[in-house]
PDB file of N, CA and C in Angstrom:
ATOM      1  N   UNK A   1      -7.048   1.347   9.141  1.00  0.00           N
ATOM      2  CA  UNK A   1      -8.233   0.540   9.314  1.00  0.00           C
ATOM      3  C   UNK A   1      -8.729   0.624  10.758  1.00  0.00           C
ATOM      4  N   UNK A   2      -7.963   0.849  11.393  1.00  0.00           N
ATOM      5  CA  UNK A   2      -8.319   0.592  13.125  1.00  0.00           C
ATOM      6  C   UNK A   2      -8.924   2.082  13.323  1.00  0.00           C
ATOM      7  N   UNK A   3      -8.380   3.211  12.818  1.00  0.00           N
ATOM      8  CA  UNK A   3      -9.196   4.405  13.193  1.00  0.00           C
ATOM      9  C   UNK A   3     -10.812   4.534  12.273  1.00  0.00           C
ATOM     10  N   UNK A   4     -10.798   3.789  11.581  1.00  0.00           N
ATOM     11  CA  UNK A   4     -11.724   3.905  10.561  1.00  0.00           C
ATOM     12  C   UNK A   4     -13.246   3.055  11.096  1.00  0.00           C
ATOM     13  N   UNK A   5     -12.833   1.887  11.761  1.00  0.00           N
ATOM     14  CA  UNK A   5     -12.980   1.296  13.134  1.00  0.00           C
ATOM     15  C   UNK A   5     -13.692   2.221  13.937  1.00  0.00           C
ATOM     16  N   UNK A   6     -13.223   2.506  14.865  1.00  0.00           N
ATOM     17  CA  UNK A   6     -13.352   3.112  16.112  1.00  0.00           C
ATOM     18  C   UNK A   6     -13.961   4.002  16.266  1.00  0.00           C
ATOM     19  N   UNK A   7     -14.929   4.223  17.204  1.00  0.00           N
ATOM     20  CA  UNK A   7     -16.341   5.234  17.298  1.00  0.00           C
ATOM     21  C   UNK A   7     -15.113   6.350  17.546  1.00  0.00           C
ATOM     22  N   UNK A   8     -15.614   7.522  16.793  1.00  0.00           N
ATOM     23  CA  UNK A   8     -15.251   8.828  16.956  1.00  0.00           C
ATOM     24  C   UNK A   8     -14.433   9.681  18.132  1.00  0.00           C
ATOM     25  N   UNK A   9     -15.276   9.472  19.275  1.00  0.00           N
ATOM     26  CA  UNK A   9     -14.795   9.692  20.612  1.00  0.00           C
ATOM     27  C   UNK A   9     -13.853   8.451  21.436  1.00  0.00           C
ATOM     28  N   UNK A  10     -13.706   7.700  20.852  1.00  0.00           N
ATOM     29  CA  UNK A  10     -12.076   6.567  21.010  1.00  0.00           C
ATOM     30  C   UNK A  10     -11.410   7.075  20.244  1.00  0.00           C
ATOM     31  N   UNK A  11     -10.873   7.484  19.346  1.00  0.00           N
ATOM     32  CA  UNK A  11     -10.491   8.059  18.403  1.00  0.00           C
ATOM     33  C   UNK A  11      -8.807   8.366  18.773  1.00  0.00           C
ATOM     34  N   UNK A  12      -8.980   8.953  19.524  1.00  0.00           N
ATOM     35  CA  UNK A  12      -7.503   9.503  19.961  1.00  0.00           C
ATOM     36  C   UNK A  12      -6.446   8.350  21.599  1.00  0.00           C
ATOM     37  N   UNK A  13      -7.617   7.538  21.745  1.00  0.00           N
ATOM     38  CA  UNK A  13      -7.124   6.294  22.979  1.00  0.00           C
ATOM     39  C   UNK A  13      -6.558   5.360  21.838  1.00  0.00           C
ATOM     40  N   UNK A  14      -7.521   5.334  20.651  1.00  0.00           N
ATOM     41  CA  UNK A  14      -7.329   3.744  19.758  1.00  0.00           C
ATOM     42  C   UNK A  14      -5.971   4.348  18.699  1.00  0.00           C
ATOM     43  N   UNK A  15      -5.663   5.323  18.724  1.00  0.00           N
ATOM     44  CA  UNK A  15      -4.241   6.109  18.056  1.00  0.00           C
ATOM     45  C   UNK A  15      -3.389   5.867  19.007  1.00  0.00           C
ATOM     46  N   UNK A  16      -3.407   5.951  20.342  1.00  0.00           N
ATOM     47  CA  UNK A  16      -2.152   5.962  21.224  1.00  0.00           C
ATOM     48  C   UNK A  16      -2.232   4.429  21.054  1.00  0.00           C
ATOM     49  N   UNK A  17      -2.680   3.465  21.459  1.00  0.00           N
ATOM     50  CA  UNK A  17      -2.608   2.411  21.524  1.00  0.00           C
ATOM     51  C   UNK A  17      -1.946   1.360  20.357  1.00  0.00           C
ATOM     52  N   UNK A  18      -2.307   1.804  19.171  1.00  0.00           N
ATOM     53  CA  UNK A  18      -2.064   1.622  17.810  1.00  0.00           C
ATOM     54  C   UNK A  18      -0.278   2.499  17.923  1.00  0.00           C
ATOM     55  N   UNK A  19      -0.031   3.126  18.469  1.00  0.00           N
ATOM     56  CA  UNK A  19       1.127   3.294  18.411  1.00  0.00           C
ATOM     57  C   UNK A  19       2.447   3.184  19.292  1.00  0.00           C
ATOM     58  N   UNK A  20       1.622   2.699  20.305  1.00  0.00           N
ATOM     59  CA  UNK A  20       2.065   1.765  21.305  1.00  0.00           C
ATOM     60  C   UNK A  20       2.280   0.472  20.762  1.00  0.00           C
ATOM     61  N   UNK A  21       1.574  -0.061  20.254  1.00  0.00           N
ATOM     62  CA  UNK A  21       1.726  -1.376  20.385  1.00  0.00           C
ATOM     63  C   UNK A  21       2.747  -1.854  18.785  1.00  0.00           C
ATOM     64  N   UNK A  22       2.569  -0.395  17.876  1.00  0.00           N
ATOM     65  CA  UNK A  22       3.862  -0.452  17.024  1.00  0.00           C
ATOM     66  C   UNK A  22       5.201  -0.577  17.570  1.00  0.00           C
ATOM     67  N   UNK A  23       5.694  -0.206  18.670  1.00  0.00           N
ATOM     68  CA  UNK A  23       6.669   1.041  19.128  1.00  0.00           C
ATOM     69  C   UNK A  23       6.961  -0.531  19.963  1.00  0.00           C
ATOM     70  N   UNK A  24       6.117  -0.903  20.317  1.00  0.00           N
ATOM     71  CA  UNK A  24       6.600  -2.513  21.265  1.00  0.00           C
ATOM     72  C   UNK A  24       7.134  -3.679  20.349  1.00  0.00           C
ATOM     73  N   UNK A  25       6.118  -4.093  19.077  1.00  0.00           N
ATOM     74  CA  UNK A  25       6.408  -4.433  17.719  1.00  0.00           C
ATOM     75  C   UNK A  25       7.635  -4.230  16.893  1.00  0.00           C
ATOM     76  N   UNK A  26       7.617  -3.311  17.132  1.00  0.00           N
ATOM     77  CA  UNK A  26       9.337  -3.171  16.361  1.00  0.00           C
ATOM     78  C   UNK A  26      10.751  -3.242  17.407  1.00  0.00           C
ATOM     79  N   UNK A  27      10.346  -3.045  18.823  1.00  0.00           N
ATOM     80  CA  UNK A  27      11.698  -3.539  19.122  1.00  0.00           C
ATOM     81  C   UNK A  27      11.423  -4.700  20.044  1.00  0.00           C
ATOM     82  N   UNK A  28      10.135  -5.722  19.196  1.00  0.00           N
ATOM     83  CA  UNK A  28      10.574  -7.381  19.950  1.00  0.00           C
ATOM     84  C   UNK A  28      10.536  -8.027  18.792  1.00  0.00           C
ATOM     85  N   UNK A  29       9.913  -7.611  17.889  1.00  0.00           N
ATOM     86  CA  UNK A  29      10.321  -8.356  16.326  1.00  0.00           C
ATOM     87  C   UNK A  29      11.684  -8.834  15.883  1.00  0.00           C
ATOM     88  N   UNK A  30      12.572  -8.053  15.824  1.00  0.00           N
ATOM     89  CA  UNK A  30      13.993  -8.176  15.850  1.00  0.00           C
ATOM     90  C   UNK A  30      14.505  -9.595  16.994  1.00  0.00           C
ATOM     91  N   UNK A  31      14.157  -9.568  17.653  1.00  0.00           N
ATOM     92  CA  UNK A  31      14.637 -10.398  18.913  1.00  0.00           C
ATOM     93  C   UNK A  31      13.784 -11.686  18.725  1.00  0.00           C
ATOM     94  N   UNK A  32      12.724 -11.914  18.428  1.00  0.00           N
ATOM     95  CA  UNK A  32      11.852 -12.709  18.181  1.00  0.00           C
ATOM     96  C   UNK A  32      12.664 -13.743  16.822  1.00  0.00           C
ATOM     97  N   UNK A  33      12.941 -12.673  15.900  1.00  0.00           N
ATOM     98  CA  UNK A  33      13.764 -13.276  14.698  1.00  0.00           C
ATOM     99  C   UNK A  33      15.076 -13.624  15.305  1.00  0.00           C
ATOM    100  N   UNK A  34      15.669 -13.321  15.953  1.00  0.00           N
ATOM    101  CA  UNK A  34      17.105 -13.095  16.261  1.00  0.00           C
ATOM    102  C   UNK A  34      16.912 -14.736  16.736  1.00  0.00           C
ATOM    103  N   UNK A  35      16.014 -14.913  17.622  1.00  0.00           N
ATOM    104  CA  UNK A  35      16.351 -15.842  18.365  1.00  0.00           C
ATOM    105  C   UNK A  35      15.884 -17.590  17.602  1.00  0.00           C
ATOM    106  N   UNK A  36      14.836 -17.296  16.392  1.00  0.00           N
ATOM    107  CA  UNK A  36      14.697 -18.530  15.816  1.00  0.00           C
ATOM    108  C   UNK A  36      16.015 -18.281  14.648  1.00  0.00           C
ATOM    109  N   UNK A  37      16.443 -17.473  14.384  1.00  0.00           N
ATOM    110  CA  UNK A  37      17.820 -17.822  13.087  1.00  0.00           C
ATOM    111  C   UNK A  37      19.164 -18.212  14.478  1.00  0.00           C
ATOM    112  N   UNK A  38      19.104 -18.018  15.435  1.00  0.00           N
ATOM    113  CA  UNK A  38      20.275 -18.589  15.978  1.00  0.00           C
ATOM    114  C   UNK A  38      19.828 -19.954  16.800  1.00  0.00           C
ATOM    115  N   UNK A  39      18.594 -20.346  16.803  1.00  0.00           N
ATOM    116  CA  UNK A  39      17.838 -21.861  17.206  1.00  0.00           C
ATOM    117  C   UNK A  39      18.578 -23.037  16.094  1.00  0.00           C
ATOM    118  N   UNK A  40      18.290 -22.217  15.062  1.00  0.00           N
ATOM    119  CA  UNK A  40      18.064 -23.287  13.452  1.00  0.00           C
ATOM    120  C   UNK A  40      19.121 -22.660  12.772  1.00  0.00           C
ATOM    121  N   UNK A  41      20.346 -23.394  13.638  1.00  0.00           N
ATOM    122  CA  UNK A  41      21.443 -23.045  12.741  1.00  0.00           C
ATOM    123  C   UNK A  41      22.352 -24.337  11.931  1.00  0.00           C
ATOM    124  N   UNK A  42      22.878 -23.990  10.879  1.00  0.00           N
ATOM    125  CA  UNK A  42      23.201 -25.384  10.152  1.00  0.00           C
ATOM    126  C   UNK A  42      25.054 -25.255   9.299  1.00  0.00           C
ATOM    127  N   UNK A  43      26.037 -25.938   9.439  1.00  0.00           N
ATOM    128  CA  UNK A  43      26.998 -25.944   9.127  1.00  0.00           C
ATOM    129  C   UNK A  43      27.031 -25.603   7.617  1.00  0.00           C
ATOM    130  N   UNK A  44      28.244 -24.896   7.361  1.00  0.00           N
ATOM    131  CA  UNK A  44      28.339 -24.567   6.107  1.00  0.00           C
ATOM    132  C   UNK A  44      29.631 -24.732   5.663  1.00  0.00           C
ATOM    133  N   UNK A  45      30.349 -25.448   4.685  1.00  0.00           N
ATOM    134  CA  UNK A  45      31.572 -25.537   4.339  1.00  0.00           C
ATOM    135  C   UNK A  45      32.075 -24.791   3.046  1.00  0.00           C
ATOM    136  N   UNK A  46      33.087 -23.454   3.740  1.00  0.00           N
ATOM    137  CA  UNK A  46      33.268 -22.592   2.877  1.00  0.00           C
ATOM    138  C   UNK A  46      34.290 -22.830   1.529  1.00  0.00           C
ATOM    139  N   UNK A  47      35.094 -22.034   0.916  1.00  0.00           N
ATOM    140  CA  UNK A  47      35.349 -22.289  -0.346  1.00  0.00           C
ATOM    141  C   UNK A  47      37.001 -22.830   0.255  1.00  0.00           C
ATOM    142  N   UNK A  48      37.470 -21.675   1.487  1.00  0.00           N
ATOM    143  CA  UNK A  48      38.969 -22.367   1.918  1.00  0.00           C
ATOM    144  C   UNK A  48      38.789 -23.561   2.811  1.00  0.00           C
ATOM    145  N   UNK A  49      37.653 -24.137   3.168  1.00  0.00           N
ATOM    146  CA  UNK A  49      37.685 -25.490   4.110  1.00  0.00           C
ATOM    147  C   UNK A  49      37.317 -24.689   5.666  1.00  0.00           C
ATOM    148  N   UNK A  50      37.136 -23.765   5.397  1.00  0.00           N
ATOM    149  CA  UNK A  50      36.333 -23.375   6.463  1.00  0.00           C
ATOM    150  C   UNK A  50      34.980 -23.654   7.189  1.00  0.00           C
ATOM    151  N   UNK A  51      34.539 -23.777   7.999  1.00  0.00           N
ATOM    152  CA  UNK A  51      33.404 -24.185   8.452  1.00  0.00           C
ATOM    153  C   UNK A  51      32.661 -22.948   8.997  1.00  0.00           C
ATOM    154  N   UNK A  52      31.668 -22.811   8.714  1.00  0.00           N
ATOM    155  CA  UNK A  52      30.849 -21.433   9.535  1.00  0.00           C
ATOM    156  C   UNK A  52      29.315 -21.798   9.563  1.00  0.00           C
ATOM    157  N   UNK A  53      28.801 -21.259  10.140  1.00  0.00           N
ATOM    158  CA  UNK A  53      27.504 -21.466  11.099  1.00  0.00           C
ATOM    159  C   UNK A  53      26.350 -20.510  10.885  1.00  0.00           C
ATOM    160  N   UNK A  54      25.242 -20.923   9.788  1.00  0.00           N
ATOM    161  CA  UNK A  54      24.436 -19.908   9.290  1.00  0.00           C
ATOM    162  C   UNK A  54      23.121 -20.263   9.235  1.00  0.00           C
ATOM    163  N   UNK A  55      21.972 -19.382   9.456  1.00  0.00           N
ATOM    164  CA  UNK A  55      20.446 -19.953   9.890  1.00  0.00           C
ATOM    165  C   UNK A  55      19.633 -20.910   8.662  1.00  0.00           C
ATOM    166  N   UNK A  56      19.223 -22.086   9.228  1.00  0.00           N
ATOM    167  CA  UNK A  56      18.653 -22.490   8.266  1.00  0.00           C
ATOM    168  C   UNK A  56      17.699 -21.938   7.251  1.00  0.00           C
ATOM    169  N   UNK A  57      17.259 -22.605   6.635  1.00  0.00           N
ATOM    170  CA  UNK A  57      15.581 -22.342   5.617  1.00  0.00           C
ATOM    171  C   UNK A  57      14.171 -22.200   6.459  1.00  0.00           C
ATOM    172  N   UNK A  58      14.168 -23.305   7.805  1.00  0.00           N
ATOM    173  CA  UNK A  58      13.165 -23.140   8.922  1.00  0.00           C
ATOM    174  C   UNK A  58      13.474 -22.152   9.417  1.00  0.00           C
ATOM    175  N   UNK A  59      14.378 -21.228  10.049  1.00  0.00           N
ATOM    176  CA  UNK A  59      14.180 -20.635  10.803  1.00  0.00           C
ATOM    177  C   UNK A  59      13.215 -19.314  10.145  1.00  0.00           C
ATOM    178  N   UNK A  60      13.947 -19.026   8.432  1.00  0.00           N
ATOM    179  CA  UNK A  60      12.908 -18.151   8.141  1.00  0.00           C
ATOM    180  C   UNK A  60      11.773 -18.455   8.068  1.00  0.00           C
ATOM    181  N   UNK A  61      11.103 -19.507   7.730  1.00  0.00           N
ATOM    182  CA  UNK A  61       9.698 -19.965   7.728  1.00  0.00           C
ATOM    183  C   UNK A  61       9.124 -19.537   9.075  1.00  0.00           C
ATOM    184  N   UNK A  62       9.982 -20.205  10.273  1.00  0.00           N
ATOM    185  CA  UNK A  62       9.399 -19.455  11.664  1.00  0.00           C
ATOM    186  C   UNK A  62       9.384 -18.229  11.944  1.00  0.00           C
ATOM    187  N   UNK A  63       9.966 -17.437  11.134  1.00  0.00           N
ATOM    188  CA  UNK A  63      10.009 -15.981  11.161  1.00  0.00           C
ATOM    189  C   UNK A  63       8.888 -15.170  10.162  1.00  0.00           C
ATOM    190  N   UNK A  64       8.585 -16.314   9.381  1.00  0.00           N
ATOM    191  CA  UNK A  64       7.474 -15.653   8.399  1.00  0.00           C
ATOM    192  C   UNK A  64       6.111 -16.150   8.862  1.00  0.00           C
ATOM    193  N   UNK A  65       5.983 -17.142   9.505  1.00  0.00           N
ATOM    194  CA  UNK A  65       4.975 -17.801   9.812  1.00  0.00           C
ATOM    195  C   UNK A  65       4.461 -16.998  11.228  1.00  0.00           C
ATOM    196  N   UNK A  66       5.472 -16.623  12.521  1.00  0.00           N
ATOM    197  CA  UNK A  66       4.770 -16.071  12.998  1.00  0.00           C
ATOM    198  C   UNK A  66       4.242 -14.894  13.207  1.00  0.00           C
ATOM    199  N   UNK A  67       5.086 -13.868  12.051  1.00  0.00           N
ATOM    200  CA  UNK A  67       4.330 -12.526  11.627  1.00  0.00           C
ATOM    201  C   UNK A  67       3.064 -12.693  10.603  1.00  0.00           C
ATOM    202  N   UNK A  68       2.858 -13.619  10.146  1.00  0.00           N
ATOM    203  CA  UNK A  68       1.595 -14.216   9.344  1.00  0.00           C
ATOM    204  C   UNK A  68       0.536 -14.415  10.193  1.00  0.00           C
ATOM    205  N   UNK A  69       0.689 -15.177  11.492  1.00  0.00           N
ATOM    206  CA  UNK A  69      -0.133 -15.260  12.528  1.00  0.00           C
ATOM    207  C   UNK A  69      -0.450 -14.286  13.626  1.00  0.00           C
ATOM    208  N   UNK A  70       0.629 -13.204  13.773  1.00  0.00           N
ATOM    209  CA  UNK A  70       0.418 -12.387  14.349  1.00  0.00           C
ATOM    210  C   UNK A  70      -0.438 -11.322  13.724  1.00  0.00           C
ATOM    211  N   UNK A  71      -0.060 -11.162  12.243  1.00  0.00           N
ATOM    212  CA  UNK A  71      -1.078 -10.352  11.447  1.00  0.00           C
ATOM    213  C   UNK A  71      -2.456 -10.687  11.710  1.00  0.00           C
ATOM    214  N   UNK A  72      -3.032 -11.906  11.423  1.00  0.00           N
ATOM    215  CA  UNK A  72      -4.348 -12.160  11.461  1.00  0.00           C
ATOM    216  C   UNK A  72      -5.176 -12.702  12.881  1.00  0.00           C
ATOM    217  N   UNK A  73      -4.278 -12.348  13.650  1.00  0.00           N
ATOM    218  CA  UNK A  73      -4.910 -12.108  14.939  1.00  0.00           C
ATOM    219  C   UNK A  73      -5.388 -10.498  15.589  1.00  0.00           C
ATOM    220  N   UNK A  74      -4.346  -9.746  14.564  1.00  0.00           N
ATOM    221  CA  UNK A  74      -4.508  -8.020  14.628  1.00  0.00           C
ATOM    222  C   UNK A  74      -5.705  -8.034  13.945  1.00  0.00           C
ATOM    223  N   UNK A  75      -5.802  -8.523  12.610  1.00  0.00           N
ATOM    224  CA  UNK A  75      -6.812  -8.678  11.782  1.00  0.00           C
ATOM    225  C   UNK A  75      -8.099  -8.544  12.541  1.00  0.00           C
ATOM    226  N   UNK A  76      -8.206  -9.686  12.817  1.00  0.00           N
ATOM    227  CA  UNK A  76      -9.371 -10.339  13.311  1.00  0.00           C
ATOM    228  C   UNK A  76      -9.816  -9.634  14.948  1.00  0.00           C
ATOM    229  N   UNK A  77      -8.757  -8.924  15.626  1.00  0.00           N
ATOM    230  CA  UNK A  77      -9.165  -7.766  16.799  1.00  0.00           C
ATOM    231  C   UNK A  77     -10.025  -6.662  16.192  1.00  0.00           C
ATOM    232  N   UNK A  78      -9.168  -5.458  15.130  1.00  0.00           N
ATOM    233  CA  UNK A  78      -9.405  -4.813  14.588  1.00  0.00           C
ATOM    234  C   UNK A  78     -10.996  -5.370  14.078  1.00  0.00           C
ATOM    235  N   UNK A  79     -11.126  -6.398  13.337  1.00  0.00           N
ATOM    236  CA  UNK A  79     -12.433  -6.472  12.830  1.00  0.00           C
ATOM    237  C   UNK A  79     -13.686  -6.531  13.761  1.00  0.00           C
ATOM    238  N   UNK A  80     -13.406  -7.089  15.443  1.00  0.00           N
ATOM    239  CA  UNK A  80     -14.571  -7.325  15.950  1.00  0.00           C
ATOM    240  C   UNK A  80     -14.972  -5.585  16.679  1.00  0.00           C
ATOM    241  N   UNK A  81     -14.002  -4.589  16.295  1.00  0.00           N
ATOM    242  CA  UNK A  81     -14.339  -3.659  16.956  1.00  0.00           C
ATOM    243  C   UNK A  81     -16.040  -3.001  15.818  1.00  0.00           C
ATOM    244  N   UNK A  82     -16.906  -2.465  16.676  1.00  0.00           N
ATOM    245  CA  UNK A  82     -17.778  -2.347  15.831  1.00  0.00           C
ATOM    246  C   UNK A  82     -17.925  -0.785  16.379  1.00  0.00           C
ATOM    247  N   UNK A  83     -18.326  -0.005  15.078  1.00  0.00           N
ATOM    248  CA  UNK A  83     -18.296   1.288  15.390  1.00  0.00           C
ATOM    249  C   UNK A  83     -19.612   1.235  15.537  1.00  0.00           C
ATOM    250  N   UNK A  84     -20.127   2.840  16.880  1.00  0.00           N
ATOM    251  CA  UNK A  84     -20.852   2.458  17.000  1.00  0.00           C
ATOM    252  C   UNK A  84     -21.616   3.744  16.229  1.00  0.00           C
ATOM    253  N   UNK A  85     -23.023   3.832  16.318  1.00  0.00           N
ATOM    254  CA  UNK A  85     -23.499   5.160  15.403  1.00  0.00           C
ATOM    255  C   UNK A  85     -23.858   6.619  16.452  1.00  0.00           C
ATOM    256  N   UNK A  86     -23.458   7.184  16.713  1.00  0.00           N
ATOM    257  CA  UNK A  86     -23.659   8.527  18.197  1.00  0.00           C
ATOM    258  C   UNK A  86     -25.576   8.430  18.313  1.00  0.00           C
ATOM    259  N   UNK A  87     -25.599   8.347  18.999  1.00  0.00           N
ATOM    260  CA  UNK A  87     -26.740   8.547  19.631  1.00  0.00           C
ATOM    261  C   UNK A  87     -27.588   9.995  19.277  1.00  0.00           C
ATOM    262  N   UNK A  88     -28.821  10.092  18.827  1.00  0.00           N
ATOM    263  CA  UNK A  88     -29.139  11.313  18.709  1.00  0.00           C
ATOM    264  C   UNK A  88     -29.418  12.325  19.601  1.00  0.00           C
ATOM    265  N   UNK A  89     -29.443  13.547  19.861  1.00  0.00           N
ATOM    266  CA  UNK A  89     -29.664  14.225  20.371  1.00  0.00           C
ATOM    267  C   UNK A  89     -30.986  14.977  20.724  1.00  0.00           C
ATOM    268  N   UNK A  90     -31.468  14.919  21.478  1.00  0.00           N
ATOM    269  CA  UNK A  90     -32.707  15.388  21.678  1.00  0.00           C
ATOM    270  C   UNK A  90     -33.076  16.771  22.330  1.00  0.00           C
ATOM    271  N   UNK A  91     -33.254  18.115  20.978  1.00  0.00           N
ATOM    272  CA  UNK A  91     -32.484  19.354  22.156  1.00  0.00           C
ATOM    273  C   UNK A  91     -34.523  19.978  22.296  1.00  0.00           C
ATOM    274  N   UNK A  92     -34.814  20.245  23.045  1.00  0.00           N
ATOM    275  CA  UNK A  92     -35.987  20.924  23.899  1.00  0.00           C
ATOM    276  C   UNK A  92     -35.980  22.324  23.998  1.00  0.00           C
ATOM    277  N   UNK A  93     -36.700  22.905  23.028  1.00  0.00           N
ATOM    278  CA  UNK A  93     -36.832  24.318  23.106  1.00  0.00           C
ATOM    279  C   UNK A  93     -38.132  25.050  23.887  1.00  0.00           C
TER     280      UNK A  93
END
């Protein structure tokens, strides 16, 4: 959608960027999650009387909620880009 977007001659800036900003995306996503499932953690009592320590139900909600919001802020970038139409050429013989 974003190249489909983008006047012709951006074309190859709005590809690096778009894959930049994947390439940043995937290794803070992980960490982003990492850090609300070990926020919202909640006791668990196992089958031998063990006790262990596992992420709540919120933390995924905060993990779904802010890739939900992060989506439709991409969304809504992507949409205000307006392609534009090339200018005609005026050749003089």
């Amino acid at each position: 959608m974003i190249i489909v977007s983008t006047p012709k001659q951006s074309s190859g800036v709005s590809l690096g960027m778009t894959t930049l900003l994947y390439l940043i995306g995937t290794s803070v996503g992980p960490v982003i999650a990492g850090i609300f499932m070990q926020a919202n953690q909640a006791f668990v009592k196992g089958i031998s009387s063990s006790v262990s320590l596992f992420p709540t139900a919120q933390s995924y909600n905060l993990i779904f909620l802010t890739a939900i919001l992060l989506s439709i802020v991409s969304i809504a970038l992507v949409s205000s880009i307006k392609k534009r139409a090339p200018e005609p050429t005026i050749v003089m013989k």
